[in-house]
N, C-alpha and C. Protein backbone atom coordinates (compact mmCIF):
# COMPACT_ATOMS: atom_id res chain seq x y z
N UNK A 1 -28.11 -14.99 1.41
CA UNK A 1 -27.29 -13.96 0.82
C UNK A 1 -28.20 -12.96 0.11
N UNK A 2 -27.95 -11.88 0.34
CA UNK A 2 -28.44 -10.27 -0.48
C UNK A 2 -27.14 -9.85 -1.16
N UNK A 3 -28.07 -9.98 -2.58
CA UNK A 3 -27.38 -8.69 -3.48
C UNK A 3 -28.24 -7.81 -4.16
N UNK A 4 -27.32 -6.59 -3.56
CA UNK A 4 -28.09 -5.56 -3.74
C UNK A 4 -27.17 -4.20 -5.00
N UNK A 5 -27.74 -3.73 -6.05
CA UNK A 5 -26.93 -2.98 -6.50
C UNK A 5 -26.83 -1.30 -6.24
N UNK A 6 -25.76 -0.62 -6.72
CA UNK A 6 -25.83 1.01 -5.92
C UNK A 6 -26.89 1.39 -6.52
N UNK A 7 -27.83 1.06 -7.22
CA UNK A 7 -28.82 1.82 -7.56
C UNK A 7 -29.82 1.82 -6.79
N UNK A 8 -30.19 0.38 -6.14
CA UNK A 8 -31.10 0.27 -5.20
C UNK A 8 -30.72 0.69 -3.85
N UNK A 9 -29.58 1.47 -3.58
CA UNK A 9 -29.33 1.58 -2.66
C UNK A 9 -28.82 3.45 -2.73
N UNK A 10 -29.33 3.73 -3.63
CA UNK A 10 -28.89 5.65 -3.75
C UNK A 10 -30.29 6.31 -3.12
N UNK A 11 -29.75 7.46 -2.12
CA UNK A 11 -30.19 7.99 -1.48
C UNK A 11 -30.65 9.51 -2.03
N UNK A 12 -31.69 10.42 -1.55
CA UNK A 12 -32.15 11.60 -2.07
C UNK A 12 -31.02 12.36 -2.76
N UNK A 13 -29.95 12.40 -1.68
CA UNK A 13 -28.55 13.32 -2.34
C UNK A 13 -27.52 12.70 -3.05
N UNK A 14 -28.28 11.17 -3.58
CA UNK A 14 -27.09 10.88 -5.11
C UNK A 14 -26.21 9.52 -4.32
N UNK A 15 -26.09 9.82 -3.11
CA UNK A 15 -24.98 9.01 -2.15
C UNK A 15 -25.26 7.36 -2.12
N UNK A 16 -24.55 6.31 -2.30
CA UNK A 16 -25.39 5.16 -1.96
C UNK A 16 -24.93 4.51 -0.23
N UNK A 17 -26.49 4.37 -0.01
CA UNK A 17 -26.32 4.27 1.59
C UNK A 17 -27.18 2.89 2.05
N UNK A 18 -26.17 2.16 2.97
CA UNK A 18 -26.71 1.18 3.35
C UNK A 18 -26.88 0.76 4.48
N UNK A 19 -28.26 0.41 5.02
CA UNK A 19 -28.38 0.59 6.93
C UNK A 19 -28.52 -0.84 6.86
N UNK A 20 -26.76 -1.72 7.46
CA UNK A 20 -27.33 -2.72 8.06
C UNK A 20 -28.86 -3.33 8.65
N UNK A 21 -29.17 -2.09 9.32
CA UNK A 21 -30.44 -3.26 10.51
C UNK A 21 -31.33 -3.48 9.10
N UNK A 22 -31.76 -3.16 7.83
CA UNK A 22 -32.41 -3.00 6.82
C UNK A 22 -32.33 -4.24 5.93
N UNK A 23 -31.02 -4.76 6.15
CA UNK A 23 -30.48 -6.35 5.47
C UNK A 23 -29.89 -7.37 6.44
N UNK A 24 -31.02 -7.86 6.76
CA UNK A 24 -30.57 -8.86 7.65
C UNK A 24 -30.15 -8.91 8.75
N UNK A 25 -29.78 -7.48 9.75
CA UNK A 25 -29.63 -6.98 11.07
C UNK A 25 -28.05 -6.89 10.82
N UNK A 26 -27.23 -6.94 9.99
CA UNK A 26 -26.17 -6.13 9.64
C UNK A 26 -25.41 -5.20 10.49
N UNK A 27 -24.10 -5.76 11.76
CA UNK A 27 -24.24 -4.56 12.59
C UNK A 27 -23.04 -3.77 11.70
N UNK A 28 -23.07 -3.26 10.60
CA UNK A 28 -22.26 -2.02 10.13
C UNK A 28 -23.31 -1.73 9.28
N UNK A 29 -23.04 -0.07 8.41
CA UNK A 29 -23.80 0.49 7.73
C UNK A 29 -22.60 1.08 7.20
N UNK A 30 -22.93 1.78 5.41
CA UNK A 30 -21.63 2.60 4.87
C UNK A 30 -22.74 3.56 4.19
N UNK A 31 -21.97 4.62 3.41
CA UNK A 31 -22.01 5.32 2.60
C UNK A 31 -20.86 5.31 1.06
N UNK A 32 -21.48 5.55 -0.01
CA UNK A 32 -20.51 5.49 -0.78
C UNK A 32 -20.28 6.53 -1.22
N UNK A 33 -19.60 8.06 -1.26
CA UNK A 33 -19.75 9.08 -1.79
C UNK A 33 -19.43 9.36 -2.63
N UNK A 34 -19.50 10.33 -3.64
CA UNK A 34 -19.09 11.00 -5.46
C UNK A 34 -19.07 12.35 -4.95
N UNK A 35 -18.52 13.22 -4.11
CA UNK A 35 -18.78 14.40 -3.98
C UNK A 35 -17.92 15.40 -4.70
N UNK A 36 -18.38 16.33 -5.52
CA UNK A 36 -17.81 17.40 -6.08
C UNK A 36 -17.25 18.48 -5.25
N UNK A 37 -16.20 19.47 -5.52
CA UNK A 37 -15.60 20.25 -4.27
C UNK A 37 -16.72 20.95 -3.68
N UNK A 38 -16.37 21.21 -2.63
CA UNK A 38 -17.13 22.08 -1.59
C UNK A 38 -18.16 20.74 -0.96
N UNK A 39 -18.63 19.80 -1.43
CA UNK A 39 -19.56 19.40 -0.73
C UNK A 39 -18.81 18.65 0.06
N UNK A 40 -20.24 18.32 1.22
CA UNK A 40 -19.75 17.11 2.21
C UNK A 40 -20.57 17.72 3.99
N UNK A 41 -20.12 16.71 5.05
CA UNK A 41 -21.37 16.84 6.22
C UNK A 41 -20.32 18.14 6.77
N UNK A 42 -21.46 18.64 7.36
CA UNK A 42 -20.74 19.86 8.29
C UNK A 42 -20.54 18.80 9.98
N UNK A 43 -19.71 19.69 11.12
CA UNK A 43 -19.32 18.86 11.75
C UNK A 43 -21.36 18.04 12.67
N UNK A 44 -20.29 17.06 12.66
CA UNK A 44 -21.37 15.77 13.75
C UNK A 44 -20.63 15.18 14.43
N UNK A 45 -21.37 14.20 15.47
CA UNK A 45 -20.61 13.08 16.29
C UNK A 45 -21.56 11.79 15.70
N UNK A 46 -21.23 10.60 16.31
CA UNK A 46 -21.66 10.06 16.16
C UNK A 46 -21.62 8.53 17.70
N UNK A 47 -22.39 7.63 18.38
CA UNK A 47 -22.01 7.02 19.01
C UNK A 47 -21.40 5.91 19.12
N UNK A 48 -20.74 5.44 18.10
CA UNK A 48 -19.81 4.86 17.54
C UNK A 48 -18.74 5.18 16.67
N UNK A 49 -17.46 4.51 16.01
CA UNK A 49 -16.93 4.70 15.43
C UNK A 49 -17.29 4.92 14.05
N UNK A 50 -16.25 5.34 13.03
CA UNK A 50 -16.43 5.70 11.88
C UNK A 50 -15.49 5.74 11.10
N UNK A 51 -15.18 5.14 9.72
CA UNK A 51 -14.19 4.78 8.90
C UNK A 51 -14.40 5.36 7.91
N UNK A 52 -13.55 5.83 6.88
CA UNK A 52 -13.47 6.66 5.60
C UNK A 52 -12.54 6.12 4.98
N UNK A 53 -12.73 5.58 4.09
CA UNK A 53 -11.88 5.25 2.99
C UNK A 53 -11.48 5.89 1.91
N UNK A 54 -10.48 7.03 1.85
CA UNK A 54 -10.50 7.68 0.89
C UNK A 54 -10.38 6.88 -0.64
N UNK A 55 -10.76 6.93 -1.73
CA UNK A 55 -10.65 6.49 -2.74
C UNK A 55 -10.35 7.28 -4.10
N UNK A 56 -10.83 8.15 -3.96
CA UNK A 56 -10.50 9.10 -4.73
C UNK A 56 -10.52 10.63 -4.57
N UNK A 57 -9.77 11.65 -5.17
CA UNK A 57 -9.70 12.77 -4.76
C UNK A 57 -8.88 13.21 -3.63
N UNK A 58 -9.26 14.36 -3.25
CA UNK A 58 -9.21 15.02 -1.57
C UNK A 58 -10.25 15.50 -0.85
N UNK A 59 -9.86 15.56 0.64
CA UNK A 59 -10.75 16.06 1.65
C UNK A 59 -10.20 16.58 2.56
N UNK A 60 -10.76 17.85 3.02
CA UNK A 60 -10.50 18.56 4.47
C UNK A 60 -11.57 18.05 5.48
N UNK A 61 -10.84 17.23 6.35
CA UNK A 61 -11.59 16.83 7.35
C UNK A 61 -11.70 17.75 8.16
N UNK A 62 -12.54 18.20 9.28
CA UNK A 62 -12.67 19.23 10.25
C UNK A 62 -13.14 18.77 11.55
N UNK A 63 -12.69 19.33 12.52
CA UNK A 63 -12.57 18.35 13.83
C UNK A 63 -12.21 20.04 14.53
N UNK A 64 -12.87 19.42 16.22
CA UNK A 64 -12.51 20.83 17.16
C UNK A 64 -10.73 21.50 16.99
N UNK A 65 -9.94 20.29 16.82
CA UNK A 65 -8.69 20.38 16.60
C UNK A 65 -8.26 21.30 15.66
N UNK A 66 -9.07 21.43 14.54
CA UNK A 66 -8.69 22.44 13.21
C UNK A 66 -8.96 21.02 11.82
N UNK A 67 -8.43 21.83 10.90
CA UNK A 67 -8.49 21.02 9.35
C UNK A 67 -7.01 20.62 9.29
N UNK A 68 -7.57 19.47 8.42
CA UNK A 68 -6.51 18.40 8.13
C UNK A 68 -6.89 17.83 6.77
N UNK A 69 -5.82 17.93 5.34
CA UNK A 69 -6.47 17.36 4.18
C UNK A 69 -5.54 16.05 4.26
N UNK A 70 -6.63 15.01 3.60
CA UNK A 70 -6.42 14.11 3.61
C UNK A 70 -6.41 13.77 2.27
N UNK A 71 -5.46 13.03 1.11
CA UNK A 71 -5.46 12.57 -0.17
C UNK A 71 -5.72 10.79 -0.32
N UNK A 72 -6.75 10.84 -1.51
CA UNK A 72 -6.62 9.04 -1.92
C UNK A 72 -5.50 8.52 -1.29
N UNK A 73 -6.41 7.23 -1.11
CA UNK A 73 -5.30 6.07 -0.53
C UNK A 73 -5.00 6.12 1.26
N UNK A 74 -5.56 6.63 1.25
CA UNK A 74 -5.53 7.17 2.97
C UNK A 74 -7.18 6.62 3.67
N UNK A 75 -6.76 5.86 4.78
CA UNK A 75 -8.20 6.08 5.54
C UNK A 75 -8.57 6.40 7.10
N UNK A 76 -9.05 7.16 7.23
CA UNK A 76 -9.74 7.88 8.44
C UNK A 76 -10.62 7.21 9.60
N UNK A 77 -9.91 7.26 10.70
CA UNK A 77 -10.64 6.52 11.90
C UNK A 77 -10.99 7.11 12.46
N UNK A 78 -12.47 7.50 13.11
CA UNK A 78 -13.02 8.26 13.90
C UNK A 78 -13.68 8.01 14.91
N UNK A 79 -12.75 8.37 16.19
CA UNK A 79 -13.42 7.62 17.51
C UNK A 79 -14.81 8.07 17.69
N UNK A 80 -15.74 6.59 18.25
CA UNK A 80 -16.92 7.25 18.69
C UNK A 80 -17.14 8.21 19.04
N UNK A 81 -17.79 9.38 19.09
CA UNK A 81 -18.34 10.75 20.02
C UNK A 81 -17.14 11.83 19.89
N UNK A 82 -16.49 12.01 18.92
CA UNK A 82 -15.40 13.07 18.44
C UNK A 82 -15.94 13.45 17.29
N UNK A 83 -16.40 14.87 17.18
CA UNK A 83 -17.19 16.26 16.35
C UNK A 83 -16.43 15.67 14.98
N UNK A 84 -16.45 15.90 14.24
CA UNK A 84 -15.88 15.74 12.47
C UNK A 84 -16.65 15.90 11.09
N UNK A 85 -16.52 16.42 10.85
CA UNK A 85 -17.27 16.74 9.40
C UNK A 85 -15.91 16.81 8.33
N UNK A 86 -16.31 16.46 7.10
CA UNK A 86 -15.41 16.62 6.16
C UNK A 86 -16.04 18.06 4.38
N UNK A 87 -15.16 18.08 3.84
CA UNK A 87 -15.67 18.36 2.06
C UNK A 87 -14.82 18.05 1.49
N UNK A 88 -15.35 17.76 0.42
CA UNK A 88 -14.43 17.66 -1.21
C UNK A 88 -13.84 18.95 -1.22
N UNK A 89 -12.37 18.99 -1.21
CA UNK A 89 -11.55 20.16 -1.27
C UNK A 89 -10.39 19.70 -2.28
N UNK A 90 -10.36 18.82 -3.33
CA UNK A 90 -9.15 19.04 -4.50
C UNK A 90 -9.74 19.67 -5.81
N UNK A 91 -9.38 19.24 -6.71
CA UNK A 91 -9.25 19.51 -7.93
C UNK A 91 -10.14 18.83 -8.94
N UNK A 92 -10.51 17.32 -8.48
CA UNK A 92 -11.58 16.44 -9.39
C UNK A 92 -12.49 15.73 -8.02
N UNK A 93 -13.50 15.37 -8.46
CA UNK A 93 -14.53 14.42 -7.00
C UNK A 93 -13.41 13.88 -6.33
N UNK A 94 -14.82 14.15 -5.16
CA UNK A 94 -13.75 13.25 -3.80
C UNK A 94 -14.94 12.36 -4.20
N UNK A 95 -14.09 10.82 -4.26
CA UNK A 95 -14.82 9.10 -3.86
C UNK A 95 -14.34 8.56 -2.83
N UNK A 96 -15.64 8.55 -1.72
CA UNK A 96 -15.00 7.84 -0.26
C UNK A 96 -16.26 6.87 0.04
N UNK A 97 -15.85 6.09 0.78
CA UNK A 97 -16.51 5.16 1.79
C UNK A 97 -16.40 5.32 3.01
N UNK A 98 -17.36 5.20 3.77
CA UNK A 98 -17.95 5.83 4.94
C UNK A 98 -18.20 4.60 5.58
N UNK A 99 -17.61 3.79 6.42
CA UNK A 99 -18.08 3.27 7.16
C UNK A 99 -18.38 3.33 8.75
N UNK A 100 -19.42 3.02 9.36
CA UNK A 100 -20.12 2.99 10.25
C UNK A 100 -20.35 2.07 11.26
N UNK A 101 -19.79 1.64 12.42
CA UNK A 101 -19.96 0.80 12.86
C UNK A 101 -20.97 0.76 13.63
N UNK A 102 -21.93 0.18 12.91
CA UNK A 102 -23.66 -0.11 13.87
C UNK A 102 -24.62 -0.29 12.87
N UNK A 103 -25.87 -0.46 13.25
CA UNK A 103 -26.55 -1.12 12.28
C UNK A 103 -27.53 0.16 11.79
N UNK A 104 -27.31 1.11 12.06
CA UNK A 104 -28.59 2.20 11.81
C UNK A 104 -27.14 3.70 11.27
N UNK A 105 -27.43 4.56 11.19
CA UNK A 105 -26.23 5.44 10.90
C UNK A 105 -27.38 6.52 11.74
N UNK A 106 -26.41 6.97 12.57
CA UNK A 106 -27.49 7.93 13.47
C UNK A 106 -26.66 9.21 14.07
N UNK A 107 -26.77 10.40 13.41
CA UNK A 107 -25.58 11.57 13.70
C UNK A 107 -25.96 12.55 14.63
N UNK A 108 -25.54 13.08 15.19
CA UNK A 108 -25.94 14.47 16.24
C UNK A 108 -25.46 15.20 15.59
N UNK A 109 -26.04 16.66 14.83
CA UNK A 109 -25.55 17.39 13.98
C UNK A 109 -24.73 18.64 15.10
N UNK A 110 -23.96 19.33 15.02
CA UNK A 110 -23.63 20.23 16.09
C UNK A 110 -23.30 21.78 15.41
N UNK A 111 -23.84 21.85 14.18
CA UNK A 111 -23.99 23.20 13.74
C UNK A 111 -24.71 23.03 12.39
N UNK A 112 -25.47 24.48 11.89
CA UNK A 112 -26.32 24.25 10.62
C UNK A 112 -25.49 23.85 9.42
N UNK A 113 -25.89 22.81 8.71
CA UNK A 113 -25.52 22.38 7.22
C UNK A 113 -25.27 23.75 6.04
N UNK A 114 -24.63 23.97 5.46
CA UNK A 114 -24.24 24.59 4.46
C UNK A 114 -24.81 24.49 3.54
């Protein structure tokens, strides 16, 4: 057993991120986010699926389809290889969990970051 706390596990941009293959070959990986409005990924794919747990706040998810806000308590399934990017778009932080199904988190970006 590994325990590990979010501190040992926060990334350059504040986020705490954890790559399965890194603990024990782990095939999921997450993110834990604190994002203030406006932030968040511009669109990507990814070759697997992808889970969001909203927890706190709101988010405009963005997809070829158009935007869609999504509020706490809600969570987001994202088929493998379908474009999506989200931001913090309410009123106080968006807190989400990001999960990843695979052991590495590996994105194809499909336009420049903001």
């Amino acid at each position: 057993m590994e325990i590990l706390t979010f501190d040992e596990l926060r990334n350059e941009n504040g986020s705490v991120e954890f790559q399965g293959a890194n603990h024990g070959g782990a095939d999921a990986s997450f993110f834990v986010l604190d994002f203030e409005r406006g932030r968040g990924p511009s669109l990507h794919t990814h070759d697997y699926p992808e889970i969001c747990i909203l927890l706190e706040g709101t988010a405009t998810f963005h997809s070829t389809d158009g935007d869609t806000e999504v509020e706490a308590g809600h969570v987001v399934v994202v088929p493998a290889g379908e474009p999506h990017g989200f931001e913090s778009s309410g009123g106080g932080p968006l807190r989400q969990v990001n999960i990843h199904v695979s052991a590495r988190m590996l994105s194809q970006w499909l336009e420049a970051e903001g």
